[in-house]
N, C-alpha and C. Protein backbone atom coordinates (compact mmCIF):
# COMPACT_ATOMS: atom_id res chain seq x y z
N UNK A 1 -30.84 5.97 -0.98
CA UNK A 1 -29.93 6.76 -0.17
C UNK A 1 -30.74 7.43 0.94
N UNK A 2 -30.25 7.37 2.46
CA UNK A 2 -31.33 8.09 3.32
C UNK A 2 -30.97 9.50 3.19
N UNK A 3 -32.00 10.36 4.11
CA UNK A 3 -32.10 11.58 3.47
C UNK A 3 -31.45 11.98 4.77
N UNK A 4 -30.92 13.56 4.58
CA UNK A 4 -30.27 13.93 5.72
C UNK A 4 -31.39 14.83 6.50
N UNK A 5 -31.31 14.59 7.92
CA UNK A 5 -32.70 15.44 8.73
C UNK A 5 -32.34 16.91 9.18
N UNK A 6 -31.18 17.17 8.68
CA UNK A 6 -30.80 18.21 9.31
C UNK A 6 -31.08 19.59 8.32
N UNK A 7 -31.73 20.63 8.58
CA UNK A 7 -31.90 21.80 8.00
C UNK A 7 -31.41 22.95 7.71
N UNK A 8 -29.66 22.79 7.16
CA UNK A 8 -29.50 24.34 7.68
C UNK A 8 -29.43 25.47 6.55
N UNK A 9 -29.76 25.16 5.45
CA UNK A 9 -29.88 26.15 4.34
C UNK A 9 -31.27 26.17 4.15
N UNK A 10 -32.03 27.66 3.67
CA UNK A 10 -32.93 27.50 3.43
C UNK A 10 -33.46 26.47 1.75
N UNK A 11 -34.54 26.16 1.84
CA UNK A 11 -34.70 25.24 0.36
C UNK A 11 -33.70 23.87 -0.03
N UNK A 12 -33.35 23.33 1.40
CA UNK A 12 -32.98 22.29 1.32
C UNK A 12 -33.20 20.63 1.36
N UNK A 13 -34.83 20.84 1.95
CA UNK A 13 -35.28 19.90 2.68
C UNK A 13 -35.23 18.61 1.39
N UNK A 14 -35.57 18.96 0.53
CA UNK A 14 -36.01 17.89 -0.51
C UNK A 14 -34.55 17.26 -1.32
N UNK A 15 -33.41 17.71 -0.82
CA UNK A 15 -31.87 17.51 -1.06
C UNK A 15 -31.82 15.95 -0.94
N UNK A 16 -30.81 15.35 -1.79
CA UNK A 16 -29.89 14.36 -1.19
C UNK A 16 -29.21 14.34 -0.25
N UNK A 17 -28.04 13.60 0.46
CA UNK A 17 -26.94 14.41 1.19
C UNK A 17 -26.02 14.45 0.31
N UNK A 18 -26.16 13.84 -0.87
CA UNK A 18 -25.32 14.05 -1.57
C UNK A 18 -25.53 15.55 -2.42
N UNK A 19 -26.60 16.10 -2.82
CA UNK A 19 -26.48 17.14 -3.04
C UNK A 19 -26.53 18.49 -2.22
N UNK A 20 -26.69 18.15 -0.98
CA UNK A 20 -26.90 18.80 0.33
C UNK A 20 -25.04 19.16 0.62
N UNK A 21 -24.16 17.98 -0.08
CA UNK A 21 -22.60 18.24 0.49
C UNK A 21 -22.04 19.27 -0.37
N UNK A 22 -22.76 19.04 -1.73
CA UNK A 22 -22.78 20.14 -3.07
C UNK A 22 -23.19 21.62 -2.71
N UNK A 23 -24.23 21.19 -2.22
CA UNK A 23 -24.59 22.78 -2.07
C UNK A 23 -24.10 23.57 -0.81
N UNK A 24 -23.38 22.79 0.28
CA UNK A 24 -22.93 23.24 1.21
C UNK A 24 -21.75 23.78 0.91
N UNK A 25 -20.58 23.22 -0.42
CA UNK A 25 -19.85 23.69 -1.13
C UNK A 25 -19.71 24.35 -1.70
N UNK A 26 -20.69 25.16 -2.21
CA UNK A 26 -21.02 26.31 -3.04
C UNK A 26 -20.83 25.72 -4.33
N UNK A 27 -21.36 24.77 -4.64
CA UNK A 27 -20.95 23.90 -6.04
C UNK A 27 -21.85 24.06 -6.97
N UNK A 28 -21.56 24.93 -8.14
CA UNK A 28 -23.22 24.41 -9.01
C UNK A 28 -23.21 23.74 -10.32
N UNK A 29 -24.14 23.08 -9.85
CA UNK A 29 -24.40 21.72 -10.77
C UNK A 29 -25.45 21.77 -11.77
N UNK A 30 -25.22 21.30 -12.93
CA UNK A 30 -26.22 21.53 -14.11
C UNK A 30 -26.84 20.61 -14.52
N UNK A 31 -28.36 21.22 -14.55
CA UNK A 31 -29.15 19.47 -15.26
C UNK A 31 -30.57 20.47 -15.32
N UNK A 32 -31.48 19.93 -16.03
CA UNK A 32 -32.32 20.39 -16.68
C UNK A 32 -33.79 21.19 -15.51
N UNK A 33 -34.14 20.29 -14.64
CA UNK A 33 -34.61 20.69 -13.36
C UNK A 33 -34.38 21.53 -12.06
N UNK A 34 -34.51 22.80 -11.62
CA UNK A 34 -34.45 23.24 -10.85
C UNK A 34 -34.77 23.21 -9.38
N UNK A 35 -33.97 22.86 -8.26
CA UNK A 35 -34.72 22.73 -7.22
C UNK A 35 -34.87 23.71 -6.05
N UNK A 36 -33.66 24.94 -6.40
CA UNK A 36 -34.00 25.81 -5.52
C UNK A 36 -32.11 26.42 -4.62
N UNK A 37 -32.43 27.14 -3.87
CA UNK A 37 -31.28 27.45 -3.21
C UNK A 37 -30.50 28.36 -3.50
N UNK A 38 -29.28 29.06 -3.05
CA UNK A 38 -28.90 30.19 -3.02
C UNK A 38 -27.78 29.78 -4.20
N UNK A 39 -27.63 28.35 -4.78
CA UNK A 39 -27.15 28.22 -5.80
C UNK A 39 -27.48 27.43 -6.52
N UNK A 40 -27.12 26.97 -7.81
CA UNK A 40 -28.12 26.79 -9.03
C UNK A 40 -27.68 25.31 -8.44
N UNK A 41 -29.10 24.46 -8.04
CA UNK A 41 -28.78 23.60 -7.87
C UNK A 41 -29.95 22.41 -8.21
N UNK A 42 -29.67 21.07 -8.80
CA UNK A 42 -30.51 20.32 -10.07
C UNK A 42 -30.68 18.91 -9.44
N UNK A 43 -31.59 18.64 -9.76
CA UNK A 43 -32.22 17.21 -9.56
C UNK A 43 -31.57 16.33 -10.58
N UNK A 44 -31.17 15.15 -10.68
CA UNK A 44 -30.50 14.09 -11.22
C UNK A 44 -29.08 14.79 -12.10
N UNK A 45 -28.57 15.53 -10.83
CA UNK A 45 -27.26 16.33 -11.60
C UNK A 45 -26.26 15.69 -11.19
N UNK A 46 -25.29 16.02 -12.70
CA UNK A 46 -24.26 15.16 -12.76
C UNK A 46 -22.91 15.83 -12.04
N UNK A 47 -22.21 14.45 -12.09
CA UNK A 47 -21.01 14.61 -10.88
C UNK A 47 -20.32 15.95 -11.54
N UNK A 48 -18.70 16.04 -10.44
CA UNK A 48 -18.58 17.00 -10.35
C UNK A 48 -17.50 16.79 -11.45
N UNK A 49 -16.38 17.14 -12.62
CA UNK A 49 -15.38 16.56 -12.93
C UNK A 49 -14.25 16.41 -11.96
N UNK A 50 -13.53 15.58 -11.85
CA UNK A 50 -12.38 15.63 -11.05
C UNK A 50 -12.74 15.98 -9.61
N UNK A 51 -13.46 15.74 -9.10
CA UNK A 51 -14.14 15.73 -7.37
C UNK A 51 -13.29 14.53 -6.74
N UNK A 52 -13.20 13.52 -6.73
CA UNK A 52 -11.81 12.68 -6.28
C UNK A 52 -10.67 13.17 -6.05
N UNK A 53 -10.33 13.81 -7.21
CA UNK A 53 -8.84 14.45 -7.57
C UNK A 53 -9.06 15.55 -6.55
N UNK A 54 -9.83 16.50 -6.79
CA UNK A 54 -10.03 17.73 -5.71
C UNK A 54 -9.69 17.05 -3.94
N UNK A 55 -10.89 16.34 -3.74
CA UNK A 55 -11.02 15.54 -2.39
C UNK A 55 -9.96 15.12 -1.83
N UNK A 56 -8.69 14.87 -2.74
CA UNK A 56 -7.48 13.75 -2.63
C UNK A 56 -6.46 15.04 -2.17
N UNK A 57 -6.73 15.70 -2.77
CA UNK A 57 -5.32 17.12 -2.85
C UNK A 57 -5.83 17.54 -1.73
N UNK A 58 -7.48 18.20 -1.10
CA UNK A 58 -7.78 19.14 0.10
C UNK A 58 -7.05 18.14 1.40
N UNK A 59 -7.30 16.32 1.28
CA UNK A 59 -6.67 15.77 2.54
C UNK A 59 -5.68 15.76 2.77
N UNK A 60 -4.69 15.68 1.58
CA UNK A 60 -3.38 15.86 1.34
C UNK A 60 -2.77 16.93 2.20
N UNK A 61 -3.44 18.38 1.32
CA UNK A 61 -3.20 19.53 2.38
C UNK A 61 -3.63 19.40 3.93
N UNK A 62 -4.34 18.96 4.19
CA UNK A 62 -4.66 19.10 5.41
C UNK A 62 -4.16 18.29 6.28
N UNK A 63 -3.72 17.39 5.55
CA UNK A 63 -2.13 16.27 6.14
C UNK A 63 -1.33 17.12 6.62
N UNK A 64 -0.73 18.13 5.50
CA UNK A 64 0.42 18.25 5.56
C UNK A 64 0.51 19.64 6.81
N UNK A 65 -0.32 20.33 6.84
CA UNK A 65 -0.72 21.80 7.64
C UNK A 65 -1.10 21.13 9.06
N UNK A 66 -2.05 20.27 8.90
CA UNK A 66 -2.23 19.71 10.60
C UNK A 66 -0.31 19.34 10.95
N UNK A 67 0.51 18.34 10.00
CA UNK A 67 1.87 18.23 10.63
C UNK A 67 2.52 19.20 10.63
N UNK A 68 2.47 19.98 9.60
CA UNK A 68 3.61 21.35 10.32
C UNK A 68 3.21 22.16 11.38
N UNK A 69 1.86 22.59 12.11
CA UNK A 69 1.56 22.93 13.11
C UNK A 69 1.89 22.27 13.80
N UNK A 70 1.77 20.83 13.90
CA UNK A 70 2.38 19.83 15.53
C UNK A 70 3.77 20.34 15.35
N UNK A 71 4.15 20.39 14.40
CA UNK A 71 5.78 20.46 14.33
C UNK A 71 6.31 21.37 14.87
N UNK A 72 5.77 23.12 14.69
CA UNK A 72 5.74 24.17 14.94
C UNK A 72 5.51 24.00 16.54
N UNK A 73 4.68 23.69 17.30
CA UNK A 73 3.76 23.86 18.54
C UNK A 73 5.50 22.72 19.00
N UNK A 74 5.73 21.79 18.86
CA UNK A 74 6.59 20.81 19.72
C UNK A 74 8.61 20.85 19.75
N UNK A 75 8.45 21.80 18.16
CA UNK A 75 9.91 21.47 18.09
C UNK A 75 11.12 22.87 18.49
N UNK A 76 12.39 22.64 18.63
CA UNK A 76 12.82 23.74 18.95
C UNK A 76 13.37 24.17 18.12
N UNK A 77 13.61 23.51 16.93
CA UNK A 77 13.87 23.92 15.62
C UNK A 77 13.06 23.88 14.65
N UNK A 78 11.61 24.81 14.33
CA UNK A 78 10.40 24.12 13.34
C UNK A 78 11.17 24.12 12.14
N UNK A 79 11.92 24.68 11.50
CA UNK A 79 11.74 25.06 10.01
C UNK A 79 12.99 23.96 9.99
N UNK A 80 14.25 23.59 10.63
CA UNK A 80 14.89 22.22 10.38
C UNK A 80 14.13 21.05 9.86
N UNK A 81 12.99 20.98 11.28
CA UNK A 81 12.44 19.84 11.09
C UNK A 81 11.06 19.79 9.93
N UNK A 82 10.73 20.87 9.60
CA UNK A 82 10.18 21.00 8.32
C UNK A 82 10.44 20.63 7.26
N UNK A 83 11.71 20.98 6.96
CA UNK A 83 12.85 20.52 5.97
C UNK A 83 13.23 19.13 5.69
N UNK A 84 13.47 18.70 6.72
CA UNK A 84 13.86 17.47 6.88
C UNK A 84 12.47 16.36 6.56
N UNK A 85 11.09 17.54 6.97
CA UNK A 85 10.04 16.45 6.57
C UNK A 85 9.27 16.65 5.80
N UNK A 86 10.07 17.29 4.61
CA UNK A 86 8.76 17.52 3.24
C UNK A 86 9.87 17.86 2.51
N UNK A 87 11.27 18.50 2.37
CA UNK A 87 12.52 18.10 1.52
C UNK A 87 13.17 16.83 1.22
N UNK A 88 13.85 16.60 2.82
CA UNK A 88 14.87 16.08 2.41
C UNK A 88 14.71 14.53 1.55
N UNK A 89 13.24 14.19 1.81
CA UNK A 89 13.39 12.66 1.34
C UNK A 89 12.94 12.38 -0.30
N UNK A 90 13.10 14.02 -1.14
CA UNK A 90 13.35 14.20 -2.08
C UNK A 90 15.15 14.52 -2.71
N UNK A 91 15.29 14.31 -1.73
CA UNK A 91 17.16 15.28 -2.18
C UNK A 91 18.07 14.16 -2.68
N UNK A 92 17.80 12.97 -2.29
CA UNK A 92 18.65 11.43 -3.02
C UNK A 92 17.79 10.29 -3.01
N UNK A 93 17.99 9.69 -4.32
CA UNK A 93 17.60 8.59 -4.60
C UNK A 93 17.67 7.93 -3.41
N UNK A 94 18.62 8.07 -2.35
CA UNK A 94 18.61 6.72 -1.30
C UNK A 94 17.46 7.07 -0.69
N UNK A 95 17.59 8.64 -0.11
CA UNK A 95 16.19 8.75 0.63
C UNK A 95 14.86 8.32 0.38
N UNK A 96 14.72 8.77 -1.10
CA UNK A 96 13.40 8.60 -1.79
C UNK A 96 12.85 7.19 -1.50
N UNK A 97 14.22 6.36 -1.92
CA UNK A 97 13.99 4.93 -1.86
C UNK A 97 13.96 4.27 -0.69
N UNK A 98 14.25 4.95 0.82
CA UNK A 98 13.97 4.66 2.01
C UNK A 98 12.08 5.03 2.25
N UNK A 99 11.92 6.18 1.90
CA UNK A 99 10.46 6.37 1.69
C UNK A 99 9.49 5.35 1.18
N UNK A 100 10.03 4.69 0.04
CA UNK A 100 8.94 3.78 -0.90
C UNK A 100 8.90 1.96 0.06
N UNK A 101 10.49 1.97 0.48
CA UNK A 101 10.57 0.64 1.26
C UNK A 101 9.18 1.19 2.69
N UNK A 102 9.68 1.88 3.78
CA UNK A 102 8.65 2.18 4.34
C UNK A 102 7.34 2.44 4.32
N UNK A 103 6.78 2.95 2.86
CA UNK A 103 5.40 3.06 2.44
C UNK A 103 4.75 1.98 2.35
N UNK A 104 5.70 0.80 1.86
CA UNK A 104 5.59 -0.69 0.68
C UNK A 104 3.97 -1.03 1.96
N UNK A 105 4.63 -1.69 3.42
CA UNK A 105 3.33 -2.17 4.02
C UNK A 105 2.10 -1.34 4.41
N UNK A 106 2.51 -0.17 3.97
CA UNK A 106 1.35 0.52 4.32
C UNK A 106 0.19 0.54 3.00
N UNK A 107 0.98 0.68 1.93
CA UNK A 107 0.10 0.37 0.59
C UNK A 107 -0.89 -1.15 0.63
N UNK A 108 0.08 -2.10 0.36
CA UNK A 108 -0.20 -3.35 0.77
C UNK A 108 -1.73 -3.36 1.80
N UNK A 109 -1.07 -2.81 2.99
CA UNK A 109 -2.54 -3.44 3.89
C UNK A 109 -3.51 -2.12 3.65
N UNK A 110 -3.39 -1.59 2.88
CA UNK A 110 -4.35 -0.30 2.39
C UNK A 110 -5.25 -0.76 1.58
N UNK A 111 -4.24 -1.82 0.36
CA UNK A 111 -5.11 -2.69 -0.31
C UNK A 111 -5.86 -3.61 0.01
N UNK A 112 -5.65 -4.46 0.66
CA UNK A 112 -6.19 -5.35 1.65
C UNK A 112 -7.49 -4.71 2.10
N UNK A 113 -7.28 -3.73 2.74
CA UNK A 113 -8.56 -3.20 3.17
C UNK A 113 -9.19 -2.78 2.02
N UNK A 114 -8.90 -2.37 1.02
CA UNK A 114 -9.68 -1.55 0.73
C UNK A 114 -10.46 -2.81 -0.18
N UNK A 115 -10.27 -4.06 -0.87
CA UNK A 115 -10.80 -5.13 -0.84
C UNK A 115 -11.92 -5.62 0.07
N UNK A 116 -11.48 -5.45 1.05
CA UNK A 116 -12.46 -5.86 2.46
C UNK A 116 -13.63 -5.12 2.42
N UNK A 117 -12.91 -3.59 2.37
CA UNK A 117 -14.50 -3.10 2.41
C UNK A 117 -15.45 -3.46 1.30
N UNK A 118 -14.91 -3.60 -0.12
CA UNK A 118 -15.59 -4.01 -0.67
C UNK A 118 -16.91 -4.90 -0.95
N UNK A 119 -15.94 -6.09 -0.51
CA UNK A 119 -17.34 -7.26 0.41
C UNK A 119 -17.87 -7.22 1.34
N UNK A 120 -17.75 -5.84 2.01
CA UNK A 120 -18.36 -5.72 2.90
C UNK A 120 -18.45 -6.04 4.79
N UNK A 121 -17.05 -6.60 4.24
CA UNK A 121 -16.63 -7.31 5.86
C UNK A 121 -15.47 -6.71 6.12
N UNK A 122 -15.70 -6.49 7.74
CA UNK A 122 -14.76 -5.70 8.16
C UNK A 122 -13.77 -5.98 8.86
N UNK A 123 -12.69 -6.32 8.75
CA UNK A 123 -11.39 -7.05 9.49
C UNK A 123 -10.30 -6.19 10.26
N UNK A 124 -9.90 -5.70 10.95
CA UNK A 124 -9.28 -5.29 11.88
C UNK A 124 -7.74 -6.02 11.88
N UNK A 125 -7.32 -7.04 11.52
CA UNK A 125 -6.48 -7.71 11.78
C UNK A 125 -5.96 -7.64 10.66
N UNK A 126 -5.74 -6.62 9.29
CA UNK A 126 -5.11 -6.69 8.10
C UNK A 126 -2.95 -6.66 8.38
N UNK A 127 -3.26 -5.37 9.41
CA UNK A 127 -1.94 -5.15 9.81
C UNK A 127 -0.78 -6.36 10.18
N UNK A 128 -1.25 -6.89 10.88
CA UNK A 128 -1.00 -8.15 11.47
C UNK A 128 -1.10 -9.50 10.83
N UNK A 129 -1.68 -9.49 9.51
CA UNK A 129 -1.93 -10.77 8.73
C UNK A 129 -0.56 -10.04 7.50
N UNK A 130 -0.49 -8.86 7.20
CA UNK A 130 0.79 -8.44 6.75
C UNK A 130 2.34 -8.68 6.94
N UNK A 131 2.22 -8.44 8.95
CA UNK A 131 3.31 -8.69 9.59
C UNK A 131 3.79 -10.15 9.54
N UNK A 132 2.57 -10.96 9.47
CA UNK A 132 2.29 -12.31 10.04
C UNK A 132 3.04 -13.07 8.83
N UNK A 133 2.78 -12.55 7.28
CA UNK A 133 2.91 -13.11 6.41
C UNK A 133 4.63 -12.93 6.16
N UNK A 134 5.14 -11.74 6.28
CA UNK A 134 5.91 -11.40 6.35
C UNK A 134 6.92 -11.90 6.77
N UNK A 135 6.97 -12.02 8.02
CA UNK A 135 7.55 -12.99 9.53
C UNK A 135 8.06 -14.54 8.76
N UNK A 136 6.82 -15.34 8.33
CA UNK A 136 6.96 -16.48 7.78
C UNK A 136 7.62 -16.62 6.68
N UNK A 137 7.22 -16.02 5.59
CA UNK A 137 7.79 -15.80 4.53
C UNK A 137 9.68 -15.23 4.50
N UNK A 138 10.11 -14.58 5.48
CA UNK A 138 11.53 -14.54 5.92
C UNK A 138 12.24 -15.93 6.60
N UNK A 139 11.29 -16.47 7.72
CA UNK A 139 11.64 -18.03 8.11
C UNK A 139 12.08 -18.81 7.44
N UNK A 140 10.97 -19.23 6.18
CA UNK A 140 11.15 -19.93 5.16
C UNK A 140 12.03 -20.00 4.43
N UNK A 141 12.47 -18.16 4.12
CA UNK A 141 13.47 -18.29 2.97
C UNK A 141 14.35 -18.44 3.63
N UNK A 142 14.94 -18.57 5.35
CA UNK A 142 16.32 -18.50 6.04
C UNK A 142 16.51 -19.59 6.53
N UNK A 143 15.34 -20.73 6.41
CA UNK A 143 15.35 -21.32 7.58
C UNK A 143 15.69 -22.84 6.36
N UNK A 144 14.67 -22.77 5.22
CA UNK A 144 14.76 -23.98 4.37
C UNK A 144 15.17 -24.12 3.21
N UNK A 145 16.49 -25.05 2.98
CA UNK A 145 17.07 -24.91 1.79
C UNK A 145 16.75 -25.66 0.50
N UNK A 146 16.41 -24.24 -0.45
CA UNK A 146 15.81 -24.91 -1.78
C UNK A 146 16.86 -24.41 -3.07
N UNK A 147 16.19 -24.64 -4.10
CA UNK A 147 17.32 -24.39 -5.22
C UNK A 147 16.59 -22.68 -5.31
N UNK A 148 17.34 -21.92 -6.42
CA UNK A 148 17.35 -20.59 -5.85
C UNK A 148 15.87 -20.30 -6.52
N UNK A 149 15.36 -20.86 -7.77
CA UNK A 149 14.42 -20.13 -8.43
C UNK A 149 12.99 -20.29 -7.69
N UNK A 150 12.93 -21.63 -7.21
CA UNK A 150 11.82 -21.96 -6.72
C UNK A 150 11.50 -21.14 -5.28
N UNK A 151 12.96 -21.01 -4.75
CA UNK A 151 12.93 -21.19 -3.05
C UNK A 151 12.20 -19.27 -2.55
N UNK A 152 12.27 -18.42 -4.15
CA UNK A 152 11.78 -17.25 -3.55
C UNK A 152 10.00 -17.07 -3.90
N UNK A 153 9.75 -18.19 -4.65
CA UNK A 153 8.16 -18.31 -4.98
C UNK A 153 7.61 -19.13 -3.46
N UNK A 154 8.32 -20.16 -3.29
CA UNK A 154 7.81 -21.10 -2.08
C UNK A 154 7.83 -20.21 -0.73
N UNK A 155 8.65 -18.85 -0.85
CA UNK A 155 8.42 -18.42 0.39
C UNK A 155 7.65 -17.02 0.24
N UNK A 156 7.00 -16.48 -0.42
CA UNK A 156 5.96 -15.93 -1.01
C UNK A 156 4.56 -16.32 -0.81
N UNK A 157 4.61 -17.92 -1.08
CA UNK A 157 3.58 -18.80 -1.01
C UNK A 157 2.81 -19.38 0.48
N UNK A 158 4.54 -19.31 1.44
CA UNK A 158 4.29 -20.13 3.18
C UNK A 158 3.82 -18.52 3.54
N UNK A 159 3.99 -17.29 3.16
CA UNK A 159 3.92 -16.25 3.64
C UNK A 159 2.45 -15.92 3.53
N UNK A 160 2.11 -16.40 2.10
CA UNK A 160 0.28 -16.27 1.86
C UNK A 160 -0.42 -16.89 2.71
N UNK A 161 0.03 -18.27 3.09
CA UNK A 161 -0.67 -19.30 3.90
C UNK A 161 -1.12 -18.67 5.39
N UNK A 162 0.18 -18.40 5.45
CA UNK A 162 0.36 -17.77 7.03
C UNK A 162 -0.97 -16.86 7.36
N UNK A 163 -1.18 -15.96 6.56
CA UNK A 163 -1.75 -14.23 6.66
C UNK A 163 -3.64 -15.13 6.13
N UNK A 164 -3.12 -16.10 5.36
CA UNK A 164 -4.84 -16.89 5.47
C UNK A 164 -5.35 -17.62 6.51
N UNK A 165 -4.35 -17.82 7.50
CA UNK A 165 -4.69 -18.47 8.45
C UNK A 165 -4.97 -17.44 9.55
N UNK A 166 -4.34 -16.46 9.58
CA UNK A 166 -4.92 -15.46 10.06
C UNK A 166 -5.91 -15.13 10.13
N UNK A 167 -6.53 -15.00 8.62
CA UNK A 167 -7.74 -13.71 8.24
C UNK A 167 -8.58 -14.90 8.36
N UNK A 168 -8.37 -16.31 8.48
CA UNK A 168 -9.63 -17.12 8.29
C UNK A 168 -10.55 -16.89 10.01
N UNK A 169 -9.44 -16.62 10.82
CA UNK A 169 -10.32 -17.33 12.39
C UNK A 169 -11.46 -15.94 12.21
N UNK A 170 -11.24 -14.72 12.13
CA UNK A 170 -12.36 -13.74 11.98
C UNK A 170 -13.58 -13.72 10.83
N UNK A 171 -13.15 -15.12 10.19
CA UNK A 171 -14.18 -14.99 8.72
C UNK A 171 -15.00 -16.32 9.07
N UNK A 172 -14.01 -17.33 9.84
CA UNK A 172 -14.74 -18.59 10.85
C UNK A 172 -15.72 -17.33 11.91
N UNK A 173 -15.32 -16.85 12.54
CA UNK A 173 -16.22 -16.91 14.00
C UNK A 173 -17.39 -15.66 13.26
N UNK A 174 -17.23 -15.30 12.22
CA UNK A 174 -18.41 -14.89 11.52
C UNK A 174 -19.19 -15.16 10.84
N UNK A 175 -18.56 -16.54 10.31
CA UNK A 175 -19.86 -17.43 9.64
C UNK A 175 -20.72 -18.57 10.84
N UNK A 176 -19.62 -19.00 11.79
CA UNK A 176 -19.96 -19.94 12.64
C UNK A 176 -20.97 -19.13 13.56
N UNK A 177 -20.38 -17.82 14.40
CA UNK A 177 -21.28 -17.47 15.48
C UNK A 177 -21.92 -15.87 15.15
N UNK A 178 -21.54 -15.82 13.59
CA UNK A 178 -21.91 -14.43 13.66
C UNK A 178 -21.46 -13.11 14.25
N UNK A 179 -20.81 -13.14 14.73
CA UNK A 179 -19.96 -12.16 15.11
C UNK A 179 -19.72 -11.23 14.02
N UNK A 180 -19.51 -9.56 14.82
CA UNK A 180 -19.03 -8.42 13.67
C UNK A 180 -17.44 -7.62 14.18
C-alpha cells in the first residue's frame, strides 16, 4: 500500500493511509502495539465493525441534505417538493413500485460495473450496452413470432448478444491496440 506524504497530525508519519483515515476520524483501534498520536492508535489493527454500514448511511445522508438544499435554494415551494421527494414514493404500492421499475437499470449497470472494476478494466459504455440490450431484446419479442415459453428466453438471449457486441469493440481495441 503506498504511504501517504502528507503530514498533518503530529506522530503520523509512519501511518498507513489507511490508518491515517482512522486517525483522522478520531477512531481508536485496538491491537497489541502502540504507535503514537492523540489517539490510541495500533499497528496491524483490526477493522472497524460495521465501517461499510457506517460509510453507506454518512453518503446516504449526504445524498439526501446536498438534495434538499438544491431543493430549498431553487424551488418556490421547498417543503411540497420535499414531500413529494422523500414521502410520497412511500405512500402507495404504485408509487413504491414506480421507484423499483426506475431503479431496475440503474442497479443492473451498477452491477455491471461493479464486475468491471473487478477485473480491472474499465468500460464507460455499461449504460449503453444496457440500453442497447434492452432496445433489442423488445424488437425481438415484437418483431418475431415464437411460441410463448421459448419466445421470452430467446429475447433475453438476442438482448445479451446485443450488449456483447457492444462491450466487445472496447475489450477488442484493448487487446488489439492497447488502448485504456
Amino acid at each position: 500500500m503506498p504511504r501517504c506524504n502528507i503530514s498533518l497530525f503530529p506522530d503520523t508519519d509512519d501511518l498507513s493511509e489507511e490508518e491515517l483515515g482512522y486517525y483522522m476520524l478520531g477512531v481508536k483501534i485496538q491491537s497489541d502495539e502502540e504507535v503514537g498520536g492523540w489517539f490510541v492508535l495500533k499497528k496491524n489493527a483490526k477493522r472497524i465493525p460495521n465501517f461499510n454500514l457506517i460509510r453507506t448511511f454518512v453518503a446516504i445522508t449526504i445524498a439526501i441534505v446536498t438534495a434538499v438544499i438544491i431543493i430549498m435554494l431553487v424551488s418556490k415551494e421547498p417543503a411540497t417538493a420535499i414531500y413529494n421527494f422523500l414521502i410520497c414514493p412511500m405512500t402507495t404500492v404504485r408509487y413504491f413500485g414506480n421507484v423499483v421499475e426506475l431503479m431496475t437499470p440503474l442497479l443492473f449497470t451498477g452491477l455491471a460495473v461493479s464486475l468491471m472494476f473487478q477485473t480491472k478494466i474499465y468500460n464507460l459504455s455499461t449504460e449503453g450496452m444496457f440500453y442497447t440490450g434492452g432496445f433489442v431484446a423488445a424488437i425481438f419479442a415484437t418483431l418475431i413470432p415464437m411460441t410463448s415459453g421459448f419466445h421470452s428466453i430467446a429475447g433475453i438471449v438476442a438482448g445479451m448478444l446485443a450488449a456483447s457486441v457492444i462491450a466487445f469493440i472496447p475489450a477488442f481495441m484493448k487487446l488489439k491496440f492497447g488502448g485504456k
